[in-house]
Structure formats: structure tokens, C-alpha cells
PDB file of N, CA and C in Angstrom:
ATOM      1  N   UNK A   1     -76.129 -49.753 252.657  1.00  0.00           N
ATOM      2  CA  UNK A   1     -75.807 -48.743 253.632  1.00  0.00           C
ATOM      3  C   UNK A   1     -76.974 -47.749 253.663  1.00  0.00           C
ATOM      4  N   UNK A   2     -77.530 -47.453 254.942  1.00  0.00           N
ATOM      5  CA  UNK A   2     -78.644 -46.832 254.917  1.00  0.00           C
ATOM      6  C   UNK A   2     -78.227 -45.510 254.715  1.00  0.00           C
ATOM      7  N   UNK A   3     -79.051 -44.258 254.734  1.00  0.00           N
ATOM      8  CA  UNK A   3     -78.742 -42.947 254.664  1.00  0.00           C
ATOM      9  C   UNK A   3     -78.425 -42.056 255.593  1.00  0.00           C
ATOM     10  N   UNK A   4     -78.678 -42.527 256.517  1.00  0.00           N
ATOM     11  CA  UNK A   4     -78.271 -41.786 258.366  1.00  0.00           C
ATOM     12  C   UNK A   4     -76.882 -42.701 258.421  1.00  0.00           C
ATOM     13  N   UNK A   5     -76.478 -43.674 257.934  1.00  0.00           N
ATOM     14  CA  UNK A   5     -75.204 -43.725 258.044  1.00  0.00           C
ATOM     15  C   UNK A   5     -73.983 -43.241 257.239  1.00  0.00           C
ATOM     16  N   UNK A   6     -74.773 -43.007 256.047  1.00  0.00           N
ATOM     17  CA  UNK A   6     -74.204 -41.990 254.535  1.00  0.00           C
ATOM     18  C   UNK A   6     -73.777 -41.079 255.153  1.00  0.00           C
ATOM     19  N   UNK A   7     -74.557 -39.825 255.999  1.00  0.00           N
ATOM     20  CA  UNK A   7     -74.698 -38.447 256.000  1.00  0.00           C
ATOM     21  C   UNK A   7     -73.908 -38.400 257.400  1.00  0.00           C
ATOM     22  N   UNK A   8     -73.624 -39.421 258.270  1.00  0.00           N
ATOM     23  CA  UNK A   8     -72.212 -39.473 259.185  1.00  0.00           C
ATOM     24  C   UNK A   8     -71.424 -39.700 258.410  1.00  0.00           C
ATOM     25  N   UNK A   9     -71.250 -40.774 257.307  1.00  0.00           N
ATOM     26  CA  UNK A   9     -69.531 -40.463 257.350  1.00  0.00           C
ATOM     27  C   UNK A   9     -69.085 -39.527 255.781  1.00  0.00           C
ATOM     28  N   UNK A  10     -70.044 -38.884 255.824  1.00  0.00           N
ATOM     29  CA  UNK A  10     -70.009 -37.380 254.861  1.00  0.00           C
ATOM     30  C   UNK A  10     -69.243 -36.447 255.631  1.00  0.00           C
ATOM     31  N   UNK A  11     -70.359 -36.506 257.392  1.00  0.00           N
ATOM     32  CA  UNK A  11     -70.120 -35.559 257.819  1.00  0.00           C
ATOM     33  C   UNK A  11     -68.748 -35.851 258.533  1.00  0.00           C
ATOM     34  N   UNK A  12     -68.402 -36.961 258.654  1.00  0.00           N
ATOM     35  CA  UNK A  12     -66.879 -37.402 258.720  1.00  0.00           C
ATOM     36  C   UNK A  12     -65.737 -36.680 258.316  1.00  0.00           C
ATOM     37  N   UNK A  13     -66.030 -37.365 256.854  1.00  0.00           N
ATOM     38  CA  UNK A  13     -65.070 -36.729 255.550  1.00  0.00           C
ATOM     39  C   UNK A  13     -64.808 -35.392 255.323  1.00  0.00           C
ATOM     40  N   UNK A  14     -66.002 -34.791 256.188  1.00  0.00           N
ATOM     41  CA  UNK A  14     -66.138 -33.410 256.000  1.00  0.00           C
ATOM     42  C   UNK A  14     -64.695 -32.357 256.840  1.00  0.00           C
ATOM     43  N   UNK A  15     -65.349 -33.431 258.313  1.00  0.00           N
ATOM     44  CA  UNK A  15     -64.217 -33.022 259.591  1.00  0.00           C
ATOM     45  C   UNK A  15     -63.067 -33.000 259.207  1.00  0.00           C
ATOM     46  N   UNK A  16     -62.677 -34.070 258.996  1.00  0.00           N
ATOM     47  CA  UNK A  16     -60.972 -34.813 258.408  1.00  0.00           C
ATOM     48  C   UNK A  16     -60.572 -33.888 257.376  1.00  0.00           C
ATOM     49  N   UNK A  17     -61.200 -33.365 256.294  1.00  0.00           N
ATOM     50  CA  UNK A  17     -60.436 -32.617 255.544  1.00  0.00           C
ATOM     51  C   UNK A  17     -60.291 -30.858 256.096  1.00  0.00           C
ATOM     52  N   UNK A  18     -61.463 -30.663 256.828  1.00  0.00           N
ATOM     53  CA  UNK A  18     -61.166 -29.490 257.468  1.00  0.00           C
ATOM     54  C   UNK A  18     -59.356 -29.266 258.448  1.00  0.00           C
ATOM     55  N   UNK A  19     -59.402 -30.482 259.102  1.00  0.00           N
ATOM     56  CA  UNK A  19     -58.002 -30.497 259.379  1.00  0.00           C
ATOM     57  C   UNK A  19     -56.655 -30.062 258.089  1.00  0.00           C
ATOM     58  N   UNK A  20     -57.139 -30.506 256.703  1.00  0.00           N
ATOM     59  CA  UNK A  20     -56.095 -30.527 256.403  1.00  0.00           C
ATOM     60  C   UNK A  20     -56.138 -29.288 255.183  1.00  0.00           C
ATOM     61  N   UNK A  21     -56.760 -28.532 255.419  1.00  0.00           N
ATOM     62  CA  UNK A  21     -56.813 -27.110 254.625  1.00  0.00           C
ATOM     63  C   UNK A  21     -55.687 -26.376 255.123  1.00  0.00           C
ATOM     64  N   UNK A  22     -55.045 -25.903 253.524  1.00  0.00           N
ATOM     65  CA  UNK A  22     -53.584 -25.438 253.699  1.00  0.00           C
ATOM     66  C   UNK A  22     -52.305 -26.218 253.272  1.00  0.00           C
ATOM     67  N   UNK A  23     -52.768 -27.722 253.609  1.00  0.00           N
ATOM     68  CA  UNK A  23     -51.914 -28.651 252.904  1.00  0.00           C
ATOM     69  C   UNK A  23     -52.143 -29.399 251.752  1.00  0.00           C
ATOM     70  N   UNK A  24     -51.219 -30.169 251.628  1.00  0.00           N
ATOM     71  CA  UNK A  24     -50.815 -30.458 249.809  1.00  0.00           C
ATOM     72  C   UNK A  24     -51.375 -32.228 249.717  1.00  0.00           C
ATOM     73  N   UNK A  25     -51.830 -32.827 248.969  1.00  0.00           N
ATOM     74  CA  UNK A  25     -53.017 -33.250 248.688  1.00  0.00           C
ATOM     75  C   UNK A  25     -53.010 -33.772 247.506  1.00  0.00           C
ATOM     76  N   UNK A  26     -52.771 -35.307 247.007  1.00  0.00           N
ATOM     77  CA  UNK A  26     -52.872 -35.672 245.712  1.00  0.00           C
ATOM     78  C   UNK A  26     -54.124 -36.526 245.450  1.00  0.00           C
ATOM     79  N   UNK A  27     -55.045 -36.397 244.623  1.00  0.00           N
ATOM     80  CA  UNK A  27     -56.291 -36.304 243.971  1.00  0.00           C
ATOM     81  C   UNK A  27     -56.501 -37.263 243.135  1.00  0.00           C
ATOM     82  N   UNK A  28     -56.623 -38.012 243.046  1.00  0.00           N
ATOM     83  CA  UNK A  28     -57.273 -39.240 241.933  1.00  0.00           C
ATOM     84  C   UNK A  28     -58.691 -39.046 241.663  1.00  0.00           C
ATOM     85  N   UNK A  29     -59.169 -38.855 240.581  1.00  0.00           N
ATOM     86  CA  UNK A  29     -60.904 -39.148 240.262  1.00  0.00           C
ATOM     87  C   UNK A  29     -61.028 -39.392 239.006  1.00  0.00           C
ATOM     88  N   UNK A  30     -61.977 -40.522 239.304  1.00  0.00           N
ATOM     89  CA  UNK A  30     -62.274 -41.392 238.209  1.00  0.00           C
ATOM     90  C   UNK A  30     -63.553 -40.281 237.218  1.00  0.00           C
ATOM     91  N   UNK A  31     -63.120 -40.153 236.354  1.00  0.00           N
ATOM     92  CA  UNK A  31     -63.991 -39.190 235.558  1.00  0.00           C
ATOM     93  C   UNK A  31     -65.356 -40.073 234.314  1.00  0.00           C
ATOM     94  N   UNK A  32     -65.088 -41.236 234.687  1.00  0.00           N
ATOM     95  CA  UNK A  32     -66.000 -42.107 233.649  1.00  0.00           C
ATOM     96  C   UNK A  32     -65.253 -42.397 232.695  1.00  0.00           C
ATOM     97  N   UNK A  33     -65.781 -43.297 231.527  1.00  0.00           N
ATOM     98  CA  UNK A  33     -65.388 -43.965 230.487  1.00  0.00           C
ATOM     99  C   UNK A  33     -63.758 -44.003 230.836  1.00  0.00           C
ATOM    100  N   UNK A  34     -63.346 -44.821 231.419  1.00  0.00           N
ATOM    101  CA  UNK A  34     -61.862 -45.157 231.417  1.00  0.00           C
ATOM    102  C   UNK A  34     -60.990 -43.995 231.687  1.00  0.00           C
ATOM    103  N   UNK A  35     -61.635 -43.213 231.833  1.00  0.00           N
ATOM    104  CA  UNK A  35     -61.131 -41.347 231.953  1.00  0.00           C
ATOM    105  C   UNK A  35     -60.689 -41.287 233.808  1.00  0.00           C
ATOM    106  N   UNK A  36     -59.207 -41.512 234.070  1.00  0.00           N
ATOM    107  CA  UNK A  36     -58.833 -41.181 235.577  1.00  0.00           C
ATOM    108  C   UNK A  36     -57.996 -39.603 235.598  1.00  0.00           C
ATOM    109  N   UNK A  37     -58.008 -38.937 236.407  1.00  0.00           N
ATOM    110  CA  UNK A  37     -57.714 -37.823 236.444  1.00  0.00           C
ATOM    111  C   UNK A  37     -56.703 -37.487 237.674  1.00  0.00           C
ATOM    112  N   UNK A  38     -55.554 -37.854 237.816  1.00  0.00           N
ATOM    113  CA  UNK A  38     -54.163 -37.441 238.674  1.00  0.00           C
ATOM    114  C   UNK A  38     -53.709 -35.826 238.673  1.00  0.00           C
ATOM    115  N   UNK A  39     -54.148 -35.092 239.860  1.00  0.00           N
ATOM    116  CA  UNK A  39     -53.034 -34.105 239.850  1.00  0.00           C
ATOM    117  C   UNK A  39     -52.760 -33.947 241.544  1.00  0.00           C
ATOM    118  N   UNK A  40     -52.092 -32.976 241.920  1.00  0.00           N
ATOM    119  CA  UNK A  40     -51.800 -32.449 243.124  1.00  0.00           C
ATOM    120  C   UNK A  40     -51.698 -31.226 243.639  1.00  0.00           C
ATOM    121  N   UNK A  41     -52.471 -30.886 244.605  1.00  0.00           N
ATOM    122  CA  UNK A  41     -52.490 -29.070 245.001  1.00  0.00           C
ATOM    123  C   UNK A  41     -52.459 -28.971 246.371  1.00  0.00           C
ATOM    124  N   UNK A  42     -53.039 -28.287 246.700  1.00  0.00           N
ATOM    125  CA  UNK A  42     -53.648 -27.254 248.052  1.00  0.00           C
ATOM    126  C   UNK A  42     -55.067 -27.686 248.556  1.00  0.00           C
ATOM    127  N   UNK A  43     -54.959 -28.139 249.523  1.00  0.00           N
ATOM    128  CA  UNK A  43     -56.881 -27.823 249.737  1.00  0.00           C
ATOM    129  C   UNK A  43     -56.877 -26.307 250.098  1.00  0.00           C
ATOM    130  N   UNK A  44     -57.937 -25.404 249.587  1.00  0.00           N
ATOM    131  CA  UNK A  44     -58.078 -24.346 249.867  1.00  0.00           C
ATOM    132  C   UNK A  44     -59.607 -24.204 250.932  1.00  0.00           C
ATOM    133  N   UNK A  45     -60.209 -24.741 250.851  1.00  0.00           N
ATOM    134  CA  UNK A  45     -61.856 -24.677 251.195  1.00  0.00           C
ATOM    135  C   UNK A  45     -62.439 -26.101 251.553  1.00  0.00           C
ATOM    136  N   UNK A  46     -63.190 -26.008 252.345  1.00  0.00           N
ATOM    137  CA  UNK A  46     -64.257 -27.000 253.023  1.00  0.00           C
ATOM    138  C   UNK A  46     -65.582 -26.260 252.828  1.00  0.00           C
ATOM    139  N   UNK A  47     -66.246 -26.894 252.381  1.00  0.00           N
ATOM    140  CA  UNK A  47     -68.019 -26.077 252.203  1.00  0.00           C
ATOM    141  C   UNK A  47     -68.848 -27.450 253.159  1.00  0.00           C
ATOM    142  N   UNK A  48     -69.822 -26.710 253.041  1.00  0.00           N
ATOM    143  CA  UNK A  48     -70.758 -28.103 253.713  1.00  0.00           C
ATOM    144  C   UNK A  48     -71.032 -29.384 252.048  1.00  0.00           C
ATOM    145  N   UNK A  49     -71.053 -28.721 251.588  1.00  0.00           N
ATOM    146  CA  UNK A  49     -71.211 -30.385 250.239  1.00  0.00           C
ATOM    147  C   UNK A  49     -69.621 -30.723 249.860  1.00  0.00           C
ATOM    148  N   UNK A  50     -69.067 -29.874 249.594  1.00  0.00           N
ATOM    149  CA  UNK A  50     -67.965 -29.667 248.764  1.00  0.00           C
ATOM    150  C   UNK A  50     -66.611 -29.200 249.107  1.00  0.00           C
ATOM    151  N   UNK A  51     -66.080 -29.630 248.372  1.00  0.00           N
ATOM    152  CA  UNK A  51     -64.169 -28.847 248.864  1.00  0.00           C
ATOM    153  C   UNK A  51     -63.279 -28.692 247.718  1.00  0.00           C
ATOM    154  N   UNK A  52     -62.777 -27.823 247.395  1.00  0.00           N
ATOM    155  CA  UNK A  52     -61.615 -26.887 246.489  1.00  0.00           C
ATOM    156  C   UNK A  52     -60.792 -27.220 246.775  1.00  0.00           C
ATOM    157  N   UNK A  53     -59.732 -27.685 245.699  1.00  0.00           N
ATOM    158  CA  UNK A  53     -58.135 -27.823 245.737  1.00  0.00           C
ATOM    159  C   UNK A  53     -57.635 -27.054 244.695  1.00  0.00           C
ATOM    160  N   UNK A  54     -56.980 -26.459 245.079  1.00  0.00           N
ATOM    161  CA  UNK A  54     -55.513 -25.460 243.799  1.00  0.00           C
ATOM    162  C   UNK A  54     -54.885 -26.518 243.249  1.00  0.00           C
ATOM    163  N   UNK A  55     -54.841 -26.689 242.363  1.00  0.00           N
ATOM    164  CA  UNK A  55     -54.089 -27.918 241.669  1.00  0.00           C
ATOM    165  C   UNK A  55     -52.741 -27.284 240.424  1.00  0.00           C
ATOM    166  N   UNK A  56     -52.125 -28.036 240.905  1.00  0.00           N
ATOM    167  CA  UNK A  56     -50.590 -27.265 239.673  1.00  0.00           C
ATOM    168  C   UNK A  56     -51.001 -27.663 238.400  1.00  0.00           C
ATOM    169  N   UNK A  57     -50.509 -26.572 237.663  1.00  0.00           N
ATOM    170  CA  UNK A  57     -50.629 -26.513 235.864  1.00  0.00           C
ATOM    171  C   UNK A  57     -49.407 -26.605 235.669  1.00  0.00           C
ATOM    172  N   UNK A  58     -49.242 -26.483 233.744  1.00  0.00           N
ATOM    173  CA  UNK A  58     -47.782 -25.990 233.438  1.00  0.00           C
ATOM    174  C   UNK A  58     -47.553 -24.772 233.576  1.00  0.00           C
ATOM    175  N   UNK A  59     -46.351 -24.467 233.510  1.00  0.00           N
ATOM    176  CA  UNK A  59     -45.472 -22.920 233.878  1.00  0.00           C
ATOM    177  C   UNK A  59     -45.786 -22.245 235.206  1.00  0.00           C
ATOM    178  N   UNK A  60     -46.664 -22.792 235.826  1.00  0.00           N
ATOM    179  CA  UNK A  60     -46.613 -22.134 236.962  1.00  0.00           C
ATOM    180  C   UNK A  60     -48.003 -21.839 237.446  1.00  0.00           C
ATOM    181  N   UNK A  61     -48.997 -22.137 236.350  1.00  0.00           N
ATOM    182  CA  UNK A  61     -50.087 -22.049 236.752  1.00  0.00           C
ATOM    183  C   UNK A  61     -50.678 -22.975 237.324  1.00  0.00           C
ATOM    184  N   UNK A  62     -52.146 -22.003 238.007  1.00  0.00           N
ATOM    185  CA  UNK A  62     -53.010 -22.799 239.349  1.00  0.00           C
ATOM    186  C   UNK A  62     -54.389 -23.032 237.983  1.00  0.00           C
ATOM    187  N   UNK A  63     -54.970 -23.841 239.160  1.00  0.00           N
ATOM    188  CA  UNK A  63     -56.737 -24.329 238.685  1.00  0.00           C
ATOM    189  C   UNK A  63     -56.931 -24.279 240.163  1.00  0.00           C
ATOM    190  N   UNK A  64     -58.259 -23.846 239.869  1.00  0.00           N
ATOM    191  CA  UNK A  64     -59.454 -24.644 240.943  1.00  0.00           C
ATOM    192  C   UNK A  64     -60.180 -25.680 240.753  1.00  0.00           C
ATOM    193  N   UNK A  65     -60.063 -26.788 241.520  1.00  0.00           N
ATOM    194  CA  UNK A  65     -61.191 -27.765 241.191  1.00  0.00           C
ATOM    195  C   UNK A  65     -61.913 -28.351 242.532  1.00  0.00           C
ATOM    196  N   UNK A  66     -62.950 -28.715 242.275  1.00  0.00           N
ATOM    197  CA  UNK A  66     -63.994 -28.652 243.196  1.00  0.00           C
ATOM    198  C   UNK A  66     -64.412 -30.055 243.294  1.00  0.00           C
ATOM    199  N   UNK A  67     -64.685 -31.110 243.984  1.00  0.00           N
ATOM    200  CA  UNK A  67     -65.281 -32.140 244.601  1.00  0.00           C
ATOM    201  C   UNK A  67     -66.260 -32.131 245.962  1.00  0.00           C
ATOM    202  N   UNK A  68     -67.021 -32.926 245.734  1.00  0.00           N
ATOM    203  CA  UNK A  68     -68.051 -33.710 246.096  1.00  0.00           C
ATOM    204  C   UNK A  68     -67.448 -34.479 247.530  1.00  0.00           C
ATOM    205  N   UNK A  69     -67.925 -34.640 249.020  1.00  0.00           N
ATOM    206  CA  UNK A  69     -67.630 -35.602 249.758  1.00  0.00           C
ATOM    207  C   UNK A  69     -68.311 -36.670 249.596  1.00  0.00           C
ATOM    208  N   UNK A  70     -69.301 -37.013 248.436  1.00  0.00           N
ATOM    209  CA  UNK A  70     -70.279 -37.952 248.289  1.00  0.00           C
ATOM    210  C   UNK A  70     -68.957 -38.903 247.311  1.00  0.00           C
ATOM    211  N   UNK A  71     -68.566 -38.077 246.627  1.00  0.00           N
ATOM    212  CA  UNK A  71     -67.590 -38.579 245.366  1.00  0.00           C
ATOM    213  C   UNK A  71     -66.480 -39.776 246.162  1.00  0.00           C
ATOM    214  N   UNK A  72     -65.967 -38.756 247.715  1.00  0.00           N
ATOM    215  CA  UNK A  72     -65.077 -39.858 248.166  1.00  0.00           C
ATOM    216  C   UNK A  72     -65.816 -40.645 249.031  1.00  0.00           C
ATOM    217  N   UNK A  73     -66.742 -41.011 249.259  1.00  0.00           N
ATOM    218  CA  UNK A  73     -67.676 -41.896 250.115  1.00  0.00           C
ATOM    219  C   UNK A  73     -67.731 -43.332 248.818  1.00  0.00           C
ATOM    220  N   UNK A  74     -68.255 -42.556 247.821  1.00  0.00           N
ATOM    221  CA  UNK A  74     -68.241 -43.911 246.895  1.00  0.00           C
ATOM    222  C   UNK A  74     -66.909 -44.725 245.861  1.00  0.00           C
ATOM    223  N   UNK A  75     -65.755 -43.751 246.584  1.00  0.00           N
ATOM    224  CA  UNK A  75     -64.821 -44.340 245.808  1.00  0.00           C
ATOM    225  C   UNK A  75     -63.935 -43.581 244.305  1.00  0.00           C
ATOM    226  N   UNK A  76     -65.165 -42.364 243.745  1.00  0.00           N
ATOM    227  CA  UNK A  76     -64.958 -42.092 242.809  1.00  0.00           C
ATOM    228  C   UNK A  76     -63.397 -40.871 242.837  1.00  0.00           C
ATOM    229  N   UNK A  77     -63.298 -40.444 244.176  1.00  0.00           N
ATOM    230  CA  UNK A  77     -62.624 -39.418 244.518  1.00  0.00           C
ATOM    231  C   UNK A  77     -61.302 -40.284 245.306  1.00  0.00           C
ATOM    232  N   UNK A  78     -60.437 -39.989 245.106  1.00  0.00           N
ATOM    233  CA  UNK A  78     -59.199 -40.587 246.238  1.00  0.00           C
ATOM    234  C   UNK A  78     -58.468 -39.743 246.920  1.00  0.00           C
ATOM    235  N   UNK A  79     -57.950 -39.226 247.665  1.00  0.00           N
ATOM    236  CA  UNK A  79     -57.657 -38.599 248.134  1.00  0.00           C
ATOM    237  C   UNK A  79     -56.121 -39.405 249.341  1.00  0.00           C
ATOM    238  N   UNK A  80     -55.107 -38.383 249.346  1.00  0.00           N
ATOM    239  CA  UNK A  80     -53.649 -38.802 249.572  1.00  0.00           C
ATOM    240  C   UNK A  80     -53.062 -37.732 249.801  1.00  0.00           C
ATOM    241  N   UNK A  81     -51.780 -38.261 250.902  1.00  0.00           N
ATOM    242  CA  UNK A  81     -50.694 -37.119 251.190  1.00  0.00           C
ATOM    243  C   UNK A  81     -50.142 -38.173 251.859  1.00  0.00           C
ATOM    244  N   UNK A  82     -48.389 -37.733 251.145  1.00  0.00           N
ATOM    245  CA  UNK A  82     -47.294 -38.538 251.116  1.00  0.00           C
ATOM    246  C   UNK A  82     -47.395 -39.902 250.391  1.00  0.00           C
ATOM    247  N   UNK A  83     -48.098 -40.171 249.773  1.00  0.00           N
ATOM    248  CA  UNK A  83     -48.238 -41.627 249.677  1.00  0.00           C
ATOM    249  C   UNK A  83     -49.204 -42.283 250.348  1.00  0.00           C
ATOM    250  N   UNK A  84     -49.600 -41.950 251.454  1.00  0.00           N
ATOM    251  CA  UNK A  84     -50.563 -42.579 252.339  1.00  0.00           C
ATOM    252  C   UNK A  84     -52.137 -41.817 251.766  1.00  0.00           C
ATOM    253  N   UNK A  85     -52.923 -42.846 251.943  1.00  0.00           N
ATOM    254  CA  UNK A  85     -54.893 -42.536 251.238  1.00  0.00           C
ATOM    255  C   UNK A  85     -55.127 -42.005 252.955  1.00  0.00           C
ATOM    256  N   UNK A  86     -55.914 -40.715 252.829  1.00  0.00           N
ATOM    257  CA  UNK A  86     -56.661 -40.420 254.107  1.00  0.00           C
ATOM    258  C   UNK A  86     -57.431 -41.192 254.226  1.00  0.00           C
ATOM    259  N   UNK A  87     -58.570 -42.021 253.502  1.00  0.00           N
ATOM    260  CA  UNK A  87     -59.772 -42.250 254.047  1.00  0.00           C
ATOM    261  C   UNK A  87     -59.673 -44.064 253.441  1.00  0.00           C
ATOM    262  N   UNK A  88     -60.132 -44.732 254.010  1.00  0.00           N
ATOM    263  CA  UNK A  88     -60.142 -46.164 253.621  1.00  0.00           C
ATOM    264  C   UNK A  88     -61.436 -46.224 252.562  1.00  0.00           C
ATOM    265  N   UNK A  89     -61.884 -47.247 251.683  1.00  0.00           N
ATOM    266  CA  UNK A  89     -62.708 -47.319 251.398  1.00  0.00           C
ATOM    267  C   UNK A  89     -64.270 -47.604 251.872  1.00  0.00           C
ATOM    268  N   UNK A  90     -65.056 -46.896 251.472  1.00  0.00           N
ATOM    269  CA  UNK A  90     -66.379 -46.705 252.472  1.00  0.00           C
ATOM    270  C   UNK A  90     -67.118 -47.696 252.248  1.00  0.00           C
ATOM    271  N   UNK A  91     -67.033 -48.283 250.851  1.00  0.00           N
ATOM    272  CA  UNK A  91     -68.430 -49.276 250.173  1.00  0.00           C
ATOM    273  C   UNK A  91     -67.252 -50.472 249.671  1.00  0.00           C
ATOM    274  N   UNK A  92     -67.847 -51.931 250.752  1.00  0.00           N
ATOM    275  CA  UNK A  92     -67.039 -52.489 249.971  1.00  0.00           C
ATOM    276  C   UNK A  92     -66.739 -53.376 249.400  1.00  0.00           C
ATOM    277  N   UNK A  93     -65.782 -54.270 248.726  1.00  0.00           N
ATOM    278  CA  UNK A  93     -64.782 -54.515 247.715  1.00  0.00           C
ATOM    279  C   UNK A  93     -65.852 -55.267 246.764  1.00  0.00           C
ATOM    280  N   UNK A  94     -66.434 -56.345 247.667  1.00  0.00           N
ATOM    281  CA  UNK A  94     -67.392 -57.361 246.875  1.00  0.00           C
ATOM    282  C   UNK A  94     -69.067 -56.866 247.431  1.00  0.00           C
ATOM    283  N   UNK A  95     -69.230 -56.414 246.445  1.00  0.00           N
ATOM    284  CA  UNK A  95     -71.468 -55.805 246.501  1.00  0.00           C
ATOM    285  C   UNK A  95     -72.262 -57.091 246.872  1.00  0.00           C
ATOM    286  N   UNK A  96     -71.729 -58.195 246.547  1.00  0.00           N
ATOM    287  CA  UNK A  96     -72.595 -59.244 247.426  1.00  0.00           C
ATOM    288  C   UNK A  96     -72.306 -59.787 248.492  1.00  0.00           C
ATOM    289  N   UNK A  97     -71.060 -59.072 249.091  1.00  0.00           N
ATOM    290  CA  UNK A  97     -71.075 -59.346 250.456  1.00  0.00           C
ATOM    291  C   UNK A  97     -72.022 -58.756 250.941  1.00  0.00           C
ATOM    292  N   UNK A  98     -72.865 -57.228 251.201  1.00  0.00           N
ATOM    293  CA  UNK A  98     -73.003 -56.054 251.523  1.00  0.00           C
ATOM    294  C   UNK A  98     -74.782 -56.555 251.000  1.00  0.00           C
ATOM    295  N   UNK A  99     -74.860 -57.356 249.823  1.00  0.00           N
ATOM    296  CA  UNK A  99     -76.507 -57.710 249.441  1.00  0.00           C
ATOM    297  C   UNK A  99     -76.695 -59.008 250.597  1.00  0.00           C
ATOM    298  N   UNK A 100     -75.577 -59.798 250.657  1.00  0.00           N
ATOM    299  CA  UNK A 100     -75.941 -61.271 251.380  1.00  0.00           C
ATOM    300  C   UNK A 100     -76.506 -60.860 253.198  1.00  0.00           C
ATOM    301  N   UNK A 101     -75.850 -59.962 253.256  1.00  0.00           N
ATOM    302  CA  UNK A 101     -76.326 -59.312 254.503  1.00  0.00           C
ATOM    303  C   UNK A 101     -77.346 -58.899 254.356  1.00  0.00           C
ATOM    304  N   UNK A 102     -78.437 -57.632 253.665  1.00  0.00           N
ATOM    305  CA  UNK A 102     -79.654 -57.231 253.625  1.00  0.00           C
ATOM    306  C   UNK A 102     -80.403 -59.261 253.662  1.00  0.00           C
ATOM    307  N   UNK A 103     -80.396 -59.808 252.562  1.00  0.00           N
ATOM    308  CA  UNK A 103     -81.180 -60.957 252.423  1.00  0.00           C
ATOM    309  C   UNK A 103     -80.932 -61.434 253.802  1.00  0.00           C
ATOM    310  N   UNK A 104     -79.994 -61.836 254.966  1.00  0.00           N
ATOM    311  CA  UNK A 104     -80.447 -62.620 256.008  1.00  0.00           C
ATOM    312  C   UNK A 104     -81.447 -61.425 256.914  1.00  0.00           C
ATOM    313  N   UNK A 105     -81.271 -60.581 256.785  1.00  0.00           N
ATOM    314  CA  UNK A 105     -82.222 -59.617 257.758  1.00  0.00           C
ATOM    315  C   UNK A 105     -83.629 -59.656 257.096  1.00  0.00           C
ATOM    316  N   UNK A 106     -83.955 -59.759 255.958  1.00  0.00           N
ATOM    317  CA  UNK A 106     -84.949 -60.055 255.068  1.00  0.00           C
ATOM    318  C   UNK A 106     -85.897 -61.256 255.453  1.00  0.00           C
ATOM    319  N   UNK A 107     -85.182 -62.181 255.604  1.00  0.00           N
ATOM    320  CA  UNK A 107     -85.192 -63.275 256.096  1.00  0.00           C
ATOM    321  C   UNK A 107     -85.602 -63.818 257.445  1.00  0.00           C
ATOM    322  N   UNK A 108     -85.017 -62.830 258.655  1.00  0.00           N
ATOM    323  CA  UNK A 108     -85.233 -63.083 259.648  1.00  0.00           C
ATOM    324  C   UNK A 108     -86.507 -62.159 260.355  1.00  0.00           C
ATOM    325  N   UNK A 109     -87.114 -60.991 259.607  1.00  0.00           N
ATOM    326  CA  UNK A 109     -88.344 -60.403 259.293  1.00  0.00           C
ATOM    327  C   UNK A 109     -89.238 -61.587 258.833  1.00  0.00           C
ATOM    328  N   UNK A 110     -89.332 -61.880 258.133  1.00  0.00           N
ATOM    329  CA  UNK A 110     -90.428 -62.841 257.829  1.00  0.00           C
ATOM    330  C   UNK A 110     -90.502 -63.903 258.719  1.00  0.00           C
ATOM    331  N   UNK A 111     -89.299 -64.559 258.976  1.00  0.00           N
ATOM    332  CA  UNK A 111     -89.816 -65.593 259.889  1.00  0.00           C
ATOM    333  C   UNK A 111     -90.349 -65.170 261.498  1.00  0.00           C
ATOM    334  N   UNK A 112     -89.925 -63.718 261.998  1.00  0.00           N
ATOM    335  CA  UNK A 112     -90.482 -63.007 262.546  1.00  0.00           C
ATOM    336  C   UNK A 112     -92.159 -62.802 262.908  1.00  0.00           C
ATOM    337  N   UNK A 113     -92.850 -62.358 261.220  1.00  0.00           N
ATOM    338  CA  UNK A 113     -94.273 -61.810 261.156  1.00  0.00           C
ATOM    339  C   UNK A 113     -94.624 -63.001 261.514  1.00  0.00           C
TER     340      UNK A 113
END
């Protein structure tokens, strides 16, 4: 995936959640080493890189936590309300589908020159 097509559907992801500031929002992110991270809040904020969710604690307390639209472009971020995922996956399922494609364009360059 080239980078002018990255930085549309950033600026995508960006739009779509601007809609949904104010509402409630459950969060999956994969934090590394086997480390997944489930909670549910508020979106509070849209930035141009980034976006804030209030996320519930115990007794009653809030957090802020902050993500990346790069995070849900590659999968690492999930994002949900009601049960339903806002955004489908961006990069996908099998990486050599996605390489077998570059190699025939590779391919059809050379026999090209």
C-alpha cells in the first residue's frame, strides 16, 4: 500500500470518528507481547494524528487514553459500538496476497523496458 493511499484512509478514519465524539466506544489494542488491552469509554477528542477516549475505571473512575489513527489503519487498534467494528480491516488477511500483486507489476515493468 503506497503512502498517498495511507494518508487517505487516515484521513478517513479521521472523518468517521469525528462523527462519533460524545459517544461510547469499545477499544481493543493489541499492546505487544501477547498483551491485549479491552476497555470502554467516551470519545472525547479528534486531533489531526490522534484521538482520546475516557475510559471507565473501578469505583467510578475515568482515564484518558490516547491512540494513533495509524494504530487502526494497521490493525493494532479496534475500535466498536454495540457490537458492531466501525472500520473493516485496512491491510489484508494474507501479506502474500498484497506481495503477489507488487511482483506481477514488477514484472510487467520489465517486460515493458
Amino acid at each position: 500500500m503506497d503512502l498517498a493511499k495511507q494518508a487517505k484512509i487516515v484521513d478517513s478514519i479521521h472523518d468517521t470518528l469525528h462523527d462519533f465524539v460524545g459517544q461510547r466506544l469499545k477499544v481493543r489494542a493489541n499492546m505487544g507481547r501477547s498483551k491485549i488491552v479491552e476497555s470502554e469509554g467516551v470519545l472525547m477528542q479528534v486531533h489531526p494524528q490522534l484521538f482520546i477516549l475516557e475510559v471507565d475505571r473501578k469505583r467510578g473512575r475515568t482515564a484518558r487514553q490516547s491512540y494513533q489513527y495509524v494504530d487502526v489503519l494497521t490493525g493494532m487498534v479496534e475500535l466498536s459500538q454495540n457490537g458492531e467494528p466501525l472500520f473493516e480491516p485496512f491491510v489484508p488477511e494474507n501479506p502474500l496476497a498484497d506481495t503477489s500483486t507488487a511482483v506481477d507489476e514488477r514484472e510487467e515493468e520489465t517486460v515493458l523496458s
